[in-house]
N, C-alpha and C. Protein backbone atom coordinates (compact mmCIF):
# COMPACT_ATOMS: atom_id res chain seq x y z
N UNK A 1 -69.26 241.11 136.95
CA UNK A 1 -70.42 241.15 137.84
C UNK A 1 -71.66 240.84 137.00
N UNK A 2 -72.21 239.94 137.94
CA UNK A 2 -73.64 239.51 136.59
C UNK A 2 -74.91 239.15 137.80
N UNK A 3 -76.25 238.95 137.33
CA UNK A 3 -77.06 238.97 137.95
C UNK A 3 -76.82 238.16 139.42
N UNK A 4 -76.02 236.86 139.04
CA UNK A 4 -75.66 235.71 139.73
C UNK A 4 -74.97 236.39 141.32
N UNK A 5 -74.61 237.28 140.96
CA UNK A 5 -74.14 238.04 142.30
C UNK A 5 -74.86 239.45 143.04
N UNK A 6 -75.58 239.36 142.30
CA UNK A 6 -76.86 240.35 143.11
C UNK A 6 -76.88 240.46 144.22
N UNK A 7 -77.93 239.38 145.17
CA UNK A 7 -77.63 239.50 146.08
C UNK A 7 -76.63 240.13 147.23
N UNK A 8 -74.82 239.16 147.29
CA UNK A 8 -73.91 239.24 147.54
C UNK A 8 -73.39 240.67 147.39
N UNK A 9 -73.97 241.17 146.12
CA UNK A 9 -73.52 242.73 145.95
C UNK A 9 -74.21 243.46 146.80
N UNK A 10 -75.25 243.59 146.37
CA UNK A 10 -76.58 244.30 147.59
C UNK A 10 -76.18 244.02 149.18
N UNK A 11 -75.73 243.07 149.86
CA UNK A 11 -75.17 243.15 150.82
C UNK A 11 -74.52 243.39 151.01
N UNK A 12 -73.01 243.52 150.46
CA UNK A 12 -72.07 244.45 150.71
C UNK A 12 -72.31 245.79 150.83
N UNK A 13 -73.19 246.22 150.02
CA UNK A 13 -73.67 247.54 150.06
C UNK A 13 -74.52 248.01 151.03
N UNK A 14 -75.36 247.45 151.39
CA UNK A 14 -76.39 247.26 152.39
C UNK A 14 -75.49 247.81 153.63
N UNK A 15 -74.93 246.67 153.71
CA UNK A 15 -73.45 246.76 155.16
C UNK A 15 -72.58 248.15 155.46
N UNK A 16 -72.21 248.60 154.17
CA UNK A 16 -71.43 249.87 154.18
C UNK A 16 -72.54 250.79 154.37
N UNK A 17 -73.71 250.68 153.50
CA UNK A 17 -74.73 251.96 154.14
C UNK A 17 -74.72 251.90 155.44
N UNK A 18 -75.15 251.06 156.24
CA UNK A 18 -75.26 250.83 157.67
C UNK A 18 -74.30 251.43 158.57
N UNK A 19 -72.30 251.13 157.80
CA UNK A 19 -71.69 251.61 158.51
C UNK A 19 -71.74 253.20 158.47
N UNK A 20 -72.32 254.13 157.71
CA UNK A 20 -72.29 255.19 157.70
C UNK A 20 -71.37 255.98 157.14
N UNK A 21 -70.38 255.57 156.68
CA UNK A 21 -68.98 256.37 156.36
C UNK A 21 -68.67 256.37 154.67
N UNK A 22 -69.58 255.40 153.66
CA UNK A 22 -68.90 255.52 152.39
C UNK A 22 -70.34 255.98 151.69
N UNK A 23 -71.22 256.31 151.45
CA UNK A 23 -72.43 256.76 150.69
C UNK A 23 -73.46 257.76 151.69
N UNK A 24 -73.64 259.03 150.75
CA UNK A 24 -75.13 258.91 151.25
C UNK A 24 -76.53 258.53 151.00
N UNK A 25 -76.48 257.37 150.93
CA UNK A 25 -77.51 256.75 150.42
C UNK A 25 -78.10 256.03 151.92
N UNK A 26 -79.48 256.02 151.81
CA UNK A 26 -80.03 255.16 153.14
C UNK A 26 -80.50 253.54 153.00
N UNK A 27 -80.32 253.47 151.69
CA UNK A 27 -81.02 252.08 151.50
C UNK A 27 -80.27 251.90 150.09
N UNK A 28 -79.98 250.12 149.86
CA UNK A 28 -79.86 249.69 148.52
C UNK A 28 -80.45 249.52 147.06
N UNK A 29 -81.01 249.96 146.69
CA UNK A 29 -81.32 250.03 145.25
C UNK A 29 -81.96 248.42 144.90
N UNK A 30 -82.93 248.00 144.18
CA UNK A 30 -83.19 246.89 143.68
C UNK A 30 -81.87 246.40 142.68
N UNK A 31 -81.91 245.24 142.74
CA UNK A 31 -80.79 244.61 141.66
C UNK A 31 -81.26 245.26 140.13
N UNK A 32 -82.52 245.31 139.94
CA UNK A 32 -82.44 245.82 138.28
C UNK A 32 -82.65 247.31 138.37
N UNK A 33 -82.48 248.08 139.68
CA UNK A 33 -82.33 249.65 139.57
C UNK A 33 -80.48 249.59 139.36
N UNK A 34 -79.74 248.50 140.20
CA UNK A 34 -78.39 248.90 140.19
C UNK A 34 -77.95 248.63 138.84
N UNK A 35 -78.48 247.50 138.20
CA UNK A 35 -77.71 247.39 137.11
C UNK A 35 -78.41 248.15 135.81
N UNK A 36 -79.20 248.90 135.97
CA UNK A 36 -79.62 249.92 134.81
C UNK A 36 -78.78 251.10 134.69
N UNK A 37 -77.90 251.14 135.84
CA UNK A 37 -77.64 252.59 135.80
C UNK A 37 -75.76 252.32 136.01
N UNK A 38 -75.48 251.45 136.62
CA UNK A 38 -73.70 250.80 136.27
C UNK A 38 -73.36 250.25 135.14
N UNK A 39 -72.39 251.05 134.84
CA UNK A 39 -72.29 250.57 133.46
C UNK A 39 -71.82 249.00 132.69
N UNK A 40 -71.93 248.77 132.04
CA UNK A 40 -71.98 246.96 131.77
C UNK A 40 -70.33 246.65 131.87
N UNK A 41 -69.79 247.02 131.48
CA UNK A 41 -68.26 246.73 130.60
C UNK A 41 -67.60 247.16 131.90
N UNK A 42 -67.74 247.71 133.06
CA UNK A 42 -67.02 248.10 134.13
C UNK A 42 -67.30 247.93 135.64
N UNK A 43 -67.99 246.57 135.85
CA UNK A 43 -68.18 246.21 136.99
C UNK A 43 -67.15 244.96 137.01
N UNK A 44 -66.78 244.67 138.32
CA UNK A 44 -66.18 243.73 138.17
C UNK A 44 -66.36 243.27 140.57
N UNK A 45 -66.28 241.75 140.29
CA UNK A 45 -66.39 241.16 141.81
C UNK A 45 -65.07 240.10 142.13
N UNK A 46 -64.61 240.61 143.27
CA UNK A 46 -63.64 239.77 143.32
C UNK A 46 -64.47 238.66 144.75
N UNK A 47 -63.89 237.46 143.51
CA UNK A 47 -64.68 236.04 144.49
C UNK A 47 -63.78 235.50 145.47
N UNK A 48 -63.94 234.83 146.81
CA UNK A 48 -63.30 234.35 147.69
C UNK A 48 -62.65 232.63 146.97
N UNK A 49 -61.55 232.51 146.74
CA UNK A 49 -60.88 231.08 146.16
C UNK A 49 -60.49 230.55 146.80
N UNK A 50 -60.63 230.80 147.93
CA UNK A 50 -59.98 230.05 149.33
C UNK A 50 -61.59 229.10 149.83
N UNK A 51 -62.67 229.47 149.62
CA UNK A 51 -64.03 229.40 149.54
C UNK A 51 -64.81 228.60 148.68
N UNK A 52 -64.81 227.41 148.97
CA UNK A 52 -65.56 226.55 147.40
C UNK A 52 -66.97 227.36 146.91
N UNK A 53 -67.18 228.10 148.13
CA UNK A 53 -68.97 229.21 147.74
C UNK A 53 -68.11 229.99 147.18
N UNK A 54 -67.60 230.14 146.86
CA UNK A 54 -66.97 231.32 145.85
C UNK A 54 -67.58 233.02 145.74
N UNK A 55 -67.83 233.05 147.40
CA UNK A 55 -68.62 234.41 147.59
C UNK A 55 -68.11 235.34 147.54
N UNK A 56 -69.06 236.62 147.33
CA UNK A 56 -68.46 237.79 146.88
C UNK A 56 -67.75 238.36 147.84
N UNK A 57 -66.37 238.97 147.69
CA UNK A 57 -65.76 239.77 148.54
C UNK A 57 -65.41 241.30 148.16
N UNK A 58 -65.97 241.29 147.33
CA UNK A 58 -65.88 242.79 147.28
C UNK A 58 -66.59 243.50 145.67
N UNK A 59 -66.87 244.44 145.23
CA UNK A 59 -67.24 244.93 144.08
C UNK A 59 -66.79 246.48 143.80
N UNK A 60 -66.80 247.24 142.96
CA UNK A 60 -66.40 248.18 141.60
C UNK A 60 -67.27 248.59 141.01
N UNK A 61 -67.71 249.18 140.44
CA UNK A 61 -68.92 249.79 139.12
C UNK A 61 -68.50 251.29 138.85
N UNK A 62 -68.99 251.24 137.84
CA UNK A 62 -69.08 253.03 137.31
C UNK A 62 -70.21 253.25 136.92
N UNK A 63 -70.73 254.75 137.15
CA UNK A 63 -71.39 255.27 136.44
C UNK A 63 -71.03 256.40 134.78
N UNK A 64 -71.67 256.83 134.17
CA UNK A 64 -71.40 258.16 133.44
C UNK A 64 -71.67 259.04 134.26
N UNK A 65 -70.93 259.98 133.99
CA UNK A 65 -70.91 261.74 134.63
C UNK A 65 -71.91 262.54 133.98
N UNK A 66 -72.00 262.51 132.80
CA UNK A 66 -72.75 263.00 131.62
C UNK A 66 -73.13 262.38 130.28
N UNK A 67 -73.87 262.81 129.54
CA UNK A 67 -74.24 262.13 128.41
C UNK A 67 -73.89 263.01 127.45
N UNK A 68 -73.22 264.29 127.31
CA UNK A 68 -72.66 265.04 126.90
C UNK A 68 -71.29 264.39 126.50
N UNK A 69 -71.00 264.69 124.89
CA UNK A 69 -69.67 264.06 124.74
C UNK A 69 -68.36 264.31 125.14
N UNK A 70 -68.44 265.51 125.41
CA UNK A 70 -67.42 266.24 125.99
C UNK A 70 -66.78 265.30 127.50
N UNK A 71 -67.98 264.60 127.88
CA UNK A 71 -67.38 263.74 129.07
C UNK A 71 -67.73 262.39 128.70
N UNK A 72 -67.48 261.87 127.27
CA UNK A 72 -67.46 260.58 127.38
C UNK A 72 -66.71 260.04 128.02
N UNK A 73 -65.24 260.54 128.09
CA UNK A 73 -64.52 259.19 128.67
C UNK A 73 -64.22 259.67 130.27
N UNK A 74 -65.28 259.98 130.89
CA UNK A 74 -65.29 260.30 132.75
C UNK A 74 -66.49 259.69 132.93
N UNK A 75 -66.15 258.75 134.35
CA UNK A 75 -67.17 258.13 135.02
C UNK A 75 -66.63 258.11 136.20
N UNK A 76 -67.57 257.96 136.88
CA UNK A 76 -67.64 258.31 138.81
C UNK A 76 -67.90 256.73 138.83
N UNK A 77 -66.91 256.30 140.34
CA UNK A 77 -67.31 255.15 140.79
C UNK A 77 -67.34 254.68 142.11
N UNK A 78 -67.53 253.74 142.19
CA UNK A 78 -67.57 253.29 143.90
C UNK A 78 -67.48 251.31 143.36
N UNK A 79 -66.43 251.38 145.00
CA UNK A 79 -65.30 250.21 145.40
C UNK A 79 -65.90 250.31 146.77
N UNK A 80 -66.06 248.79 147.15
CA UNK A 80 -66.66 248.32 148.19
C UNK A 80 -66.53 246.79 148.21
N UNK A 81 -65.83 246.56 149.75
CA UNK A 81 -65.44 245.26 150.34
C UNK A 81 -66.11 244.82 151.74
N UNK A 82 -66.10 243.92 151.68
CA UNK A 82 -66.92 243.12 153.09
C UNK A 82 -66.11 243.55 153.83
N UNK A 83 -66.63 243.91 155.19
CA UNK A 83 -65.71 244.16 156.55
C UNK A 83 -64.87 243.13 156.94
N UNK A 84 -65.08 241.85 156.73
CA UNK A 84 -64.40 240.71 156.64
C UNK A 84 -63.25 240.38 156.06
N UNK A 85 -63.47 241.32 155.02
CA UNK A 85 -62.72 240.61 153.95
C UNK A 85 -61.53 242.06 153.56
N UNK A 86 -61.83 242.85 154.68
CA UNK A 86 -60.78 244.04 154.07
C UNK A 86 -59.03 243.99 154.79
N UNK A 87 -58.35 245.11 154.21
CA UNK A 87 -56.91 244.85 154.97
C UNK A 87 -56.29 243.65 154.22
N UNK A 88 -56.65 243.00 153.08
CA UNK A 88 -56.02 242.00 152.41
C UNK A 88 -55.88 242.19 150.91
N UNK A 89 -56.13 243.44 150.58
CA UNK A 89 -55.52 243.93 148.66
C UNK A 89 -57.00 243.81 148.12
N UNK A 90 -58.03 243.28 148.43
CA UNK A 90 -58.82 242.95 147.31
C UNK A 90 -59.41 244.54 146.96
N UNK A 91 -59.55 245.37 147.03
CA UNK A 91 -60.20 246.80 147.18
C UNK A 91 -58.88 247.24 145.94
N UNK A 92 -57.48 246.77 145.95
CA UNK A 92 -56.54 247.52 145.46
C UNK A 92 -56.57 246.37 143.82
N UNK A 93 -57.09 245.17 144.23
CA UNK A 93 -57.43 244.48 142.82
C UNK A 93 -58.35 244.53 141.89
N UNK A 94 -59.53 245.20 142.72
CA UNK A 94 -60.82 245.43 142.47
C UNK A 94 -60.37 246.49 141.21
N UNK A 95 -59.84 247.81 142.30
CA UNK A 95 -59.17 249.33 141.26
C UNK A 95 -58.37 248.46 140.28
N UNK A 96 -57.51 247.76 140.50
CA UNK A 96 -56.44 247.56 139.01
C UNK A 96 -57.36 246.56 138.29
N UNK A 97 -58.03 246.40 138.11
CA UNK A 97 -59.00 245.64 137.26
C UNK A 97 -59.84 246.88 136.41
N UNK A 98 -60.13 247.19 137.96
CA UNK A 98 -61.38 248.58 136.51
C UNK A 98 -60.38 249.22 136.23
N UNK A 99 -59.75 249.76 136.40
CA UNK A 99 -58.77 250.76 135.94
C UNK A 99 -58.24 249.83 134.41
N UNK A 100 -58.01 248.87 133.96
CA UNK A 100 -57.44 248.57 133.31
C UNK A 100 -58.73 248.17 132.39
N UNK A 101 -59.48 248.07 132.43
CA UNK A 101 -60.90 247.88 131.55
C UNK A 101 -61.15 249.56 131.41
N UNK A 102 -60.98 250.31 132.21
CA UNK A 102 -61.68 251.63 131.60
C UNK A 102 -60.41 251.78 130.83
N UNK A 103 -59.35 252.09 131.18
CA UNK A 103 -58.58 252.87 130.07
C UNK A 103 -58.45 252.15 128.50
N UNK A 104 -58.65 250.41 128.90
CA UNK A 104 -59.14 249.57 127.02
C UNK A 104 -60.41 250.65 126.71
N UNK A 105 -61.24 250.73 126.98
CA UNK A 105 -62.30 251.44 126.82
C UNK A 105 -62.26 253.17 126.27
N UNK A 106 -61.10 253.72 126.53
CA UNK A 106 -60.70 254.55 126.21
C UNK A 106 -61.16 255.99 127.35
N UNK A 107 -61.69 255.53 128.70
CA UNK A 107 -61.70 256.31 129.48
C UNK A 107 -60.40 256.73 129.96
N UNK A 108 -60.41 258.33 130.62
CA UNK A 108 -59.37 259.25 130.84
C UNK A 108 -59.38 259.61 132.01
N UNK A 109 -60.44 259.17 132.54
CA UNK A 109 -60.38 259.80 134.41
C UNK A 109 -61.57 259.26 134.77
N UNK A 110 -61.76 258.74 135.50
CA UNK A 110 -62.28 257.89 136.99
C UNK A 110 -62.09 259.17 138.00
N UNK A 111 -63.46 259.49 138.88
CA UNK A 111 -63.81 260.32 139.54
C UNK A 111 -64.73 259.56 140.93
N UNK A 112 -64.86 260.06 141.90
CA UNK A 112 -65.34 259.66 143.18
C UNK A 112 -65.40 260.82 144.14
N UNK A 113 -66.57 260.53 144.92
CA UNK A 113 -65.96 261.37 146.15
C UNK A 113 -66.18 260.56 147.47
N UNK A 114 -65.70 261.18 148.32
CA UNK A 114 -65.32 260.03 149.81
C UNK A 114 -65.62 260.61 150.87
N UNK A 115 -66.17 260.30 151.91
CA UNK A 115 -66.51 261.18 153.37
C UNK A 115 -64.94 261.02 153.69
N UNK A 116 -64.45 262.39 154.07
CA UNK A 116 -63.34 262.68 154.75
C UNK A 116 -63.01 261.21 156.18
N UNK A 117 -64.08 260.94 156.63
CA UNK A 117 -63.97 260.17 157.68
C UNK A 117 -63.58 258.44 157.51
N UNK A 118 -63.56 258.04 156.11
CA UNK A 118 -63.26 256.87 155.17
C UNK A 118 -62.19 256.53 155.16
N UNK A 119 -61.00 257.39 155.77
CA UNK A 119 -59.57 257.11 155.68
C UNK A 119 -59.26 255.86 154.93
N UNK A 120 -59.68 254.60 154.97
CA UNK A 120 -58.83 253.72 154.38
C UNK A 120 -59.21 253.83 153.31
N UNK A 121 -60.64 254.73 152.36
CA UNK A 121 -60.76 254.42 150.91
C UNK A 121 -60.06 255.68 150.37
N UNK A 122 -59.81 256.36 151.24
CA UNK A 122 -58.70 257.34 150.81
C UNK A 122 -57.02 257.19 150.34
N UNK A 123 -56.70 255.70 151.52
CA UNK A 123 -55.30 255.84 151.20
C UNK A 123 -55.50 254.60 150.35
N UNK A 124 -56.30 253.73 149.89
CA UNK A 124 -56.48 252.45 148.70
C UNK A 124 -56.61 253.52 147.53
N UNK A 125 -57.43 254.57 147.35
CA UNK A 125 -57.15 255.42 146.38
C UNK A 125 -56.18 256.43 146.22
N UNK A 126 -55.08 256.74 147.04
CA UNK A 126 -54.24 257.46 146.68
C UNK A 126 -53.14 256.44 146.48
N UNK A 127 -52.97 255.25 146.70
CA UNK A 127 -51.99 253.98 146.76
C UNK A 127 -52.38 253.67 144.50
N UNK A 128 -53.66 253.71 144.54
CA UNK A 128 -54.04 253.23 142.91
C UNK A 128 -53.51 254.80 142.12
N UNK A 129 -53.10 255.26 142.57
CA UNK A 129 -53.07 257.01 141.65
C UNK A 129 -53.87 258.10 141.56
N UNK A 130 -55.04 257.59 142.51
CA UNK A 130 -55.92 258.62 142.47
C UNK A 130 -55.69 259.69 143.38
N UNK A 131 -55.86 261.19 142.75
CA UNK A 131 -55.59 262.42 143.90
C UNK A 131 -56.28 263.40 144.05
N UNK A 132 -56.41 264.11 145.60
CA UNK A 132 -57.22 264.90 145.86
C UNK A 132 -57.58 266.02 145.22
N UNK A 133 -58.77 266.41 144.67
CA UNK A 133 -58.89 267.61 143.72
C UNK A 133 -59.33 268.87 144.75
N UNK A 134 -60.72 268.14 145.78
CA UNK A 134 -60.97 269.34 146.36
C UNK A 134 -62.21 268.84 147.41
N UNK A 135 -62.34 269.11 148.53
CA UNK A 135 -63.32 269.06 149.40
C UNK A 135 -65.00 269.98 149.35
N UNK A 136 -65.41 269.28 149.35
CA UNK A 136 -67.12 269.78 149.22
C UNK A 136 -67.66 270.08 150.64
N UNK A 137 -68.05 271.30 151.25
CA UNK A 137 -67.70 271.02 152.56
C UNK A 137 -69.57 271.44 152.99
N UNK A 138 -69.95 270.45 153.97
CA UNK A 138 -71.19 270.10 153.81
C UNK A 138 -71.81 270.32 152.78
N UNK A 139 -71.79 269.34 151.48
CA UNK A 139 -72.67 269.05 150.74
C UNK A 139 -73.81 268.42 150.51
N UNK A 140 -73.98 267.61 151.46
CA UNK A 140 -75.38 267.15 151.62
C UNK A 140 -75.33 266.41 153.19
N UNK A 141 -76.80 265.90 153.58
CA UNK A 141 -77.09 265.69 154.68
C UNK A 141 -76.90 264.04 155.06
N UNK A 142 -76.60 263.54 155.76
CA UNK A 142 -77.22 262.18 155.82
C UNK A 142 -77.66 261.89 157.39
N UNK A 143 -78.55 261.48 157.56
CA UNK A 143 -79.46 261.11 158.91
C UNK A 143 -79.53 262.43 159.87
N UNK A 144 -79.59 263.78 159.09
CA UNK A 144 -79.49 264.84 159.60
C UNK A 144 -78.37 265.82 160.14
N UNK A 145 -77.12 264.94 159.57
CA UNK A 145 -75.93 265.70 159.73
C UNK A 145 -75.29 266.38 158.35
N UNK A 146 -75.09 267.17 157.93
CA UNK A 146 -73.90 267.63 157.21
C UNK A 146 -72.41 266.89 156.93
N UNK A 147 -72.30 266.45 155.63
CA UNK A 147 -71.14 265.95 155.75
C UNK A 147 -70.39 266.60 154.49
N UNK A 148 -68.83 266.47 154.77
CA UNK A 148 -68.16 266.62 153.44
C UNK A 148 -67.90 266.05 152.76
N UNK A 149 -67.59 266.21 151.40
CA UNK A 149 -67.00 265.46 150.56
C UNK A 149 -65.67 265.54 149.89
N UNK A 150 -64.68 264.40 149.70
CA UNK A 150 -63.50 264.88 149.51
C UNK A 150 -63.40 264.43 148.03
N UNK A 151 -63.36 264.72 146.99
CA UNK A 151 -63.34 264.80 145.33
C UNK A 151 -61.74 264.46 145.34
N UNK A 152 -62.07 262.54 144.82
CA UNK A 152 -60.92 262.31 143.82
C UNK A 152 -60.83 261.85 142.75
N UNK A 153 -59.77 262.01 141.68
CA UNK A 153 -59.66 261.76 140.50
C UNK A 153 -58.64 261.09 139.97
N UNK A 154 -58.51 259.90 139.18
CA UNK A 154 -56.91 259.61 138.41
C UNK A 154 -57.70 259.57 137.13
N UNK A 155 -56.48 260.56 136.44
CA UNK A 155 -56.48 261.03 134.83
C UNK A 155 -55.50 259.75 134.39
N UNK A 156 -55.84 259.01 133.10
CA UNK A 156 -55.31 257.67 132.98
C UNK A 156 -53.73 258.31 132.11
N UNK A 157 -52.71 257.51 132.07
CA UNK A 157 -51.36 257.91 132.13
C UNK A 157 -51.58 257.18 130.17
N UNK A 158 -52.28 256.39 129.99
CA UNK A 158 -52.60 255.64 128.76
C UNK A 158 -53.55 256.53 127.87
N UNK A 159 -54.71 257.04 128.05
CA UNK A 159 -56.02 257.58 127.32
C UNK A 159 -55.41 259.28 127.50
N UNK A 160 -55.10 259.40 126.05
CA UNK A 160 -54.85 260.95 125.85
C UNK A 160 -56.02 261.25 124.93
């Protein structure tokens, strides 16, 4: 993922805020707020090849959890695909991509949490290895409702 897809990213994101079900966030972030704070070495976009525009269909990123060493190798992330473009693996290529760059990296667990109501980023993450740790139950608000959060994690089978 590089500046060149900014845009394309920001709209995907844009789109999922809108749908209501994967962030609580109300609005997208400027391109140089998103990429100050995702980490460099672990974004990744899967492009349409069927598509001579070679547009974005989906994106990945991590953040750090802490700056404390004790959690160097944990980062929280978020996976996000065009409504268009879902129901066809790219969300499950997206994960085996980062997943395989974090654990070179020497990360040990990849962390997220998911509105209970997300079902399909639930079963794309329990399909990649990731599993339920524990529900957050109204943890924060979005457009004045209470929602939960469902906390998942895959501890890498490689990074001891």
């Amino acid at each position: 993922m590089t500046a060149e897809h900014a845009d394309e990213v920001l709209a995907i994101y844009r789109q999922d805020i809108e749908e209501g079900d994967s962030t609580f966030e109300t609005a997208a972030p400027s391109w140089e707020e998103f990429d100050r704070a995702k980490l460099p070495r672990h974004r990744h976009v899967a492009l349409d090849t069927l598509d001579a525009s070679g547009r974005v269909l989906g994106w990945v990123a991590a953040t750090r959890v802490s700056n404390r060493g004790a959690y160097a190798g944990v980062v929280e992330h978020s996976v996000y695909v065009r409504p268009d473009a879902r129901g066809r693996g790219i969300g499950r290529a997206l994960l085996d991509a980062f997943i395989t760059s974090t654990e070179a990296a020497g990360i040990w667990t990849i962390q997220s949490g998911v509105f209970p109501e997300n079902t399909g980023s639930l079963a794309l993450h329990r399909a990649a290895g990731f599993r339920v740790i524990g529900t957050r139950e109204r943890v924060g608000r979005r457009h004045g409702a209470w929602r939960d959060v469902v906390l998942i994690e895959r501890r890498s089978q490689v990074v001891s």
